[in-house]
Protein backbone atom coordinates (compact mmCIF):
# COMPACT_ATOMS: atom_id res chain seq x y z
CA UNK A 1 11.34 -14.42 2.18
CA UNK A 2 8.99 -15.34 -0.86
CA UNK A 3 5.37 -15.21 0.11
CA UNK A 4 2.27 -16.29 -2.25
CA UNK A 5 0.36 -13.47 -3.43
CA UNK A 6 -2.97 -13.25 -1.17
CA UNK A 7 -4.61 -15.21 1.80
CA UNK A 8 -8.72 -14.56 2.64
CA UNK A 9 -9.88 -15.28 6.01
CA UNK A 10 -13.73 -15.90 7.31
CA UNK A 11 -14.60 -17.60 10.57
CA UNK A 12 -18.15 -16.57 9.98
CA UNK A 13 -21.09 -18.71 7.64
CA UNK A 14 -21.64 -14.89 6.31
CA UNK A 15 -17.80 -14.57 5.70
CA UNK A 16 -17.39 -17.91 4.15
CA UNK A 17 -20.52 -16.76 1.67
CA UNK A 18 -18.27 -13.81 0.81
CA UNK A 19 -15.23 -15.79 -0.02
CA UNK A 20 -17.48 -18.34 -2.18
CA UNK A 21 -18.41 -15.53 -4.22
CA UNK A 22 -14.92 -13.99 -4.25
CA UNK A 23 -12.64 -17.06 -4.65
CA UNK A 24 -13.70 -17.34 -8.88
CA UNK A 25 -12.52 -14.16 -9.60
CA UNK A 26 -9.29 -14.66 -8.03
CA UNK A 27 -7.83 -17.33 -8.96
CA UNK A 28 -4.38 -16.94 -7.42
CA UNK A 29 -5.34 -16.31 -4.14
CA UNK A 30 -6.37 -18.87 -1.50
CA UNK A 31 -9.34 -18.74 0.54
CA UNK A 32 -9.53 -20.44 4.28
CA UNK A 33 -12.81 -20.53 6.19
CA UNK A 34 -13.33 -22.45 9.43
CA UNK A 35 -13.71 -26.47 9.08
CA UNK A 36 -17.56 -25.74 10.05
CA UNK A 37 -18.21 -23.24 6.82
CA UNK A 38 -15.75 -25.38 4.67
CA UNK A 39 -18.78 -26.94 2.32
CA UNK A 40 -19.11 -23.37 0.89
CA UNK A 41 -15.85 -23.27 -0.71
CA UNK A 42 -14.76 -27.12 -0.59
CA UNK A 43 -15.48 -27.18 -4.62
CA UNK A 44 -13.52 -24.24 -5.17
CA UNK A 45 -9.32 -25.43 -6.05
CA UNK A 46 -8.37 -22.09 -4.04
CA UNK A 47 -10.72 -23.52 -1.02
CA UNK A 48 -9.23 -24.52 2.28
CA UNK A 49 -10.39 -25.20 5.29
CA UNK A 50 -8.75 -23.63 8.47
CA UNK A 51 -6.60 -26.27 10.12
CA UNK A 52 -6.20 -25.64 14.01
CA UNK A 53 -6.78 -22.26 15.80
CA UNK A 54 -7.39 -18.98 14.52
CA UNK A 55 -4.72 -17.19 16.25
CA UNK A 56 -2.11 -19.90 14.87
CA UNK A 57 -3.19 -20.03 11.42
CA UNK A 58 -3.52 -16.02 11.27
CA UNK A 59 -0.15 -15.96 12.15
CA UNK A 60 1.13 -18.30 9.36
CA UNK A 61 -0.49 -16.96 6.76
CA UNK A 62 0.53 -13.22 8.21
CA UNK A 63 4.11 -14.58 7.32
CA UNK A 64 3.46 -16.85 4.36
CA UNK A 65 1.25 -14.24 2.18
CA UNK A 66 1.67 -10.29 0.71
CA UNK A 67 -1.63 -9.57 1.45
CA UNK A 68 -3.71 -10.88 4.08
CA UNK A 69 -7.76 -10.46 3.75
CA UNK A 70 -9.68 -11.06 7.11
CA UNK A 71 -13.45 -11.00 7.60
CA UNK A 72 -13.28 -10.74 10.75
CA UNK A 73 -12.98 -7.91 13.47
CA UNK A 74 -10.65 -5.21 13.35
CA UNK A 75 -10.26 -5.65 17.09
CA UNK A 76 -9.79 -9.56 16.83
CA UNK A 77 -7.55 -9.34 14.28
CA UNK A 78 -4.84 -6.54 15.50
CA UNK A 79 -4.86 -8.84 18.74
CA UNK A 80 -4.13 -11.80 17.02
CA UNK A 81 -1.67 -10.18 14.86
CA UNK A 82 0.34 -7.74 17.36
CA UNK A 83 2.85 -10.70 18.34
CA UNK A 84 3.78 -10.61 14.24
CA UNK A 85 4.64 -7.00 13.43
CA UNK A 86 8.23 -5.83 12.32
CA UNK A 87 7.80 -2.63 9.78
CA UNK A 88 5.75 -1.48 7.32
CA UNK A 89 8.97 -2.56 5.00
CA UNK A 90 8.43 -5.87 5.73
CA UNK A 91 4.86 -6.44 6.83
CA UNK A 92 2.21 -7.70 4.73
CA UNK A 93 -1.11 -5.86 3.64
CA UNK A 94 -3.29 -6.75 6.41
CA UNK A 95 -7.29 -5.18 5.25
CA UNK A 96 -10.57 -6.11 6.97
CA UNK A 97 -14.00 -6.23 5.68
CA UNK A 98 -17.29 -6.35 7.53
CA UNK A 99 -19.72 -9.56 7.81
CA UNK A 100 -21.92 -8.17 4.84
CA UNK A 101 -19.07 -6.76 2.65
CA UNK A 102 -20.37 -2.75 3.42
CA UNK A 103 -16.57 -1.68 3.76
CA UNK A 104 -13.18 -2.24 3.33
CA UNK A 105 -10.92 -1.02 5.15
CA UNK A 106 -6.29 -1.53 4.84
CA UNK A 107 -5.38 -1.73 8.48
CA UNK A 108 -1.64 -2.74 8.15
CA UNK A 109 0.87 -1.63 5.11
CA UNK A 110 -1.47 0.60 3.33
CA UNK A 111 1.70 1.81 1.08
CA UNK A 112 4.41 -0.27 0.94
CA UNK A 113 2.31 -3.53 1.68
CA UNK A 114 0.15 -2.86 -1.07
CA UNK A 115 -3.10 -2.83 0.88
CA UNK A 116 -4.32 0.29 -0.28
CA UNK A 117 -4.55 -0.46 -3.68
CA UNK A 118 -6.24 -4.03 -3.10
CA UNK A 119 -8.44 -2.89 -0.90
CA UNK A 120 -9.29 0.08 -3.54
CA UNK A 121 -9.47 -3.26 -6.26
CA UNK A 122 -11.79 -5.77 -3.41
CA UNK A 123 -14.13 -2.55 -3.04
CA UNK A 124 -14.65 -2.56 -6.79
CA UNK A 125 -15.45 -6.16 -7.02
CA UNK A 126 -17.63 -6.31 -4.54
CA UNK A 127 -19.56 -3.03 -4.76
CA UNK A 128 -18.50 -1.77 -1.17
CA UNK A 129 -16.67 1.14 0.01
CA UNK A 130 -12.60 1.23 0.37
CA UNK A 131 -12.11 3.31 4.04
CA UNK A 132 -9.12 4.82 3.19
CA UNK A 133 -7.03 6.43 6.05
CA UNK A 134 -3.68 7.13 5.52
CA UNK A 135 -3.43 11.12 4.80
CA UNK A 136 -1.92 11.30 1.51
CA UNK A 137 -5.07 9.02 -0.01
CA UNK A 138 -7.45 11.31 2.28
CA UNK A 139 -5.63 14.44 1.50
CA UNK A 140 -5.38 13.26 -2.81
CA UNK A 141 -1.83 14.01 -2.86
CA UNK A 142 1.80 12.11 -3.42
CA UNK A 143 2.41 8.91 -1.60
CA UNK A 144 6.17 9.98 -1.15
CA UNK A 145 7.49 6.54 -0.70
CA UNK A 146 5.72 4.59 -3.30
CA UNK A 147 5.97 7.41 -5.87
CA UNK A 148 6.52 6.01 -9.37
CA UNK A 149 7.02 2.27 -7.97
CA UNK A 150 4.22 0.72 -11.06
CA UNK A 151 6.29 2.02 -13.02
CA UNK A 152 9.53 0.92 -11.91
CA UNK A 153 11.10 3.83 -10.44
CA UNK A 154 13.29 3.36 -7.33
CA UNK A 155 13.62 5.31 -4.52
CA UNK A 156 16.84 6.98 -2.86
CA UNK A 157 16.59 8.34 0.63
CA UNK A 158 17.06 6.93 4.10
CA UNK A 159 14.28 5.91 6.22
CA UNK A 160 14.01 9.21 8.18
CA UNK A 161 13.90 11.78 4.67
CA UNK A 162 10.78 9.70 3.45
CA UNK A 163 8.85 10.27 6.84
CA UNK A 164 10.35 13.93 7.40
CA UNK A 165 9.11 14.34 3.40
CA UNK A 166 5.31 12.68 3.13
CA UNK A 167 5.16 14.93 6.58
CA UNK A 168 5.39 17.84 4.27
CA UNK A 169 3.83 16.75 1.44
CA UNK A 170 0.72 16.30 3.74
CA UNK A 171 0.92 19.14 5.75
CA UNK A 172 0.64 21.26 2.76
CA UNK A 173 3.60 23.08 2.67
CA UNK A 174 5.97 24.11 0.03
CA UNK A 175 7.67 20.85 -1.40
CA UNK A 176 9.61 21.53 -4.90
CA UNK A 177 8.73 18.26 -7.54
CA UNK A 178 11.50 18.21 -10.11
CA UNK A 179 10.89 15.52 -13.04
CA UNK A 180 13.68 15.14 -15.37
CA UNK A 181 13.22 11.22 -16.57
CA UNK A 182 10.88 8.75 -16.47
CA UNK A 183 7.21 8.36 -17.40
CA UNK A 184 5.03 11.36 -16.91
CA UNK A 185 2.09 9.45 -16.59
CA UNK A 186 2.57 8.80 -12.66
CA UNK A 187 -0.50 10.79 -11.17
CA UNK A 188 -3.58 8.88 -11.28
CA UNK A 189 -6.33 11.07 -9.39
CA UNK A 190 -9.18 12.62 -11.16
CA UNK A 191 -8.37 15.69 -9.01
CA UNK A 192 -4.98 18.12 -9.79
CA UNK A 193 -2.16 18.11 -8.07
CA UNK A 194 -2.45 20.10 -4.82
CA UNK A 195 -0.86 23.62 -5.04
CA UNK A 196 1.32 23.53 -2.30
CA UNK A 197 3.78 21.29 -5.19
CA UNK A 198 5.13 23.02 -7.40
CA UNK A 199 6.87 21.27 -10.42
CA UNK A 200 10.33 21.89 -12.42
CA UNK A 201 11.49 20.24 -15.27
CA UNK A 202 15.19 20.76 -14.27
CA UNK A 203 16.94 21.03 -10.74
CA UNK A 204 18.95 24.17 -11.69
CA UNK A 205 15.42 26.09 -11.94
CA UNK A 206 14.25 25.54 -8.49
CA UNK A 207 15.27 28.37 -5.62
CA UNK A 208 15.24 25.23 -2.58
CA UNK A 209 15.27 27.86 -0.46
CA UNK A 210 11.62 28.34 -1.05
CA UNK A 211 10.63 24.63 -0.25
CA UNK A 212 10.93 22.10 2.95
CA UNK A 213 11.14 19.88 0.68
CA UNK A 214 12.51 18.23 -2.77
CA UNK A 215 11.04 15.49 -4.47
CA UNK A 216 13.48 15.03 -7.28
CA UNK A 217 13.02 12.21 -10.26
CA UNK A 218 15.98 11.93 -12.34
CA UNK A 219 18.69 9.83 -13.68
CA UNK A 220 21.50 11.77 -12.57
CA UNK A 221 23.67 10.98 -9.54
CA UNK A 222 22.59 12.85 -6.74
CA UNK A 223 25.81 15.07 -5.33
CA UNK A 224 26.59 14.99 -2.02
CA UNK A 225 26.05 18.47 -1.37
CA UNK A 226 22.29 18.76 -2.10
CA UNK A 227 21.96 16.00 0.67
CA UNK A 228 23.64 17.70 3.12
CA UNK A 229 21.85 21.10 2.21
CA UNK A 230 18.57 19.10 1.90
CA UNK A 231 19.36 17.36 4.95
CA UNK A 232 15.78 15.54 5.68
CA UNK A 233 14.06 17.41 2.90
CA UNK A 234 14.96 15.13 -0.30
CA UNK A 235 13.79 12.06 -1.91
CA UNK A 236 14.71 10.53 -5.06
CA UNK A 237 13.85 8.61 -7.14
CA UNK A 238 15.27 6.83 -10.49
CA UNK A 239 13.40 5.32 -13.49
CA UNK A 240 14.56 3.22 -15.73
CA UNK A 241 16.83 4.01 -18.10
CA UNK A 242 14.92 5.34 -21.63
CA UNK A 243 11.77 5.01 -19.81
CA UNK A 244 9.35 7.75 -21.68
């Protein structure tokens, strides 16, 4: 399904103040305040008043949008969005922020949904703080399975590896990083990478019986038999071609 790009939610006159100040410096998102608050963003072309109930337009827009932006309770809005949820595949970035715009926080789809890194971009914007709290942005080390995916890459490895994987990534325990295509220009902290990766520029130089686990960036087909002695343990990913 194709969804527009982000949705903004206030049922509050302090909420609908944040999305008047909000809506001109995003211009492709739309912005929906309760009928009662509507005169704060009614001159705005991204300004729309909420039509109905709460619960019934939270879930349309939980279905219509890629990221959904509530100012509104954390507790309100997992209620009124529990009946909605599939997967974190398919989900939208759901984030909250507070009345006054202190914090914001990604509650749904941090990764894959996006919400992370919007919520890291609204905090910016609006001089508040981004409450991260999935580990590997706590922890400062690889988000296994969006590694690479600004810059194109695709990952390889079933549902179960990329759990099993991010489990040892965070954990801190020995995971084997083997780079041999693609951009090198794929870790974005100010901090290093945490010791307990160790990086290879080839697969032949890395002993895998030293690691739980092998994240391994190439353009090579992956032989069968490095699954099956990886088992759980491997991810992969593939640029795109020439990519430098």
């Amino acid at each position: 399904m194709n969804r527009q790009k982000q949705a903004f939610v206030a049922i509050t006159l302090s909420g609908a103040e944040i999305l008047a100040k909000l809506a001109p410096q995003l211009p492709e998102a739309d912005f929906f305040v309760s009928q009662k608050f509507y005169s704060h963003l009614e001159a705005l072309p991204n300004g729309k008043p909420i039509e109905g109930t709460v619960k019934a337009a939270m879930g349309e827009l939980f279905h219509s949008y890629e990221q959904l932006v509530c100012i509104v309770s954390i507790g309100a809005v997992v209620r009124l969005l529990a009946p909605h949820l599939k997967s974190k595949e398919t989900d939208p970035g759901v984030i909250v922020l507070d009345d006054e715009a202190r914090y914001v926080i990604p509650v749904l789809s941090g990764h894959v949904g996006g919400a992370n890194a919007f919520a890291a971009q609204l905090a910016e914007m609006l001089g508040a703080t981004a409450v991260m709290t999935t580990a590997s942005e706590v922890g400062k080390t690889i988000p296994v399975d969006i590694l690479g995916r600004e810059l194109g890459w695709q990952v390889e490895a079933p549902k179960v590896n990329l759990v099993r994987v991010a489990a040892h990534v965070v954990n801190r325990e020995p995971v084997a990083l083997v780079q041999e295509a693609g951009s090198r220009d794929w870790w974005k902290l100010d901090s290093p990478i945490p010791a307990n990766i160790s990086r290879f520029d080839q697969l032949e130089e890395v002993d895998l019986s030293k690691f739980k686990a092998l994240l391994w960036i190439t353009d090579r087909e992956v032989p069968s038999e490095l699954w099956e002695s990886m088992k759980e343990g491997l991810v992969v990913y593939h640029p795109p071609l020439g990519q430098k």
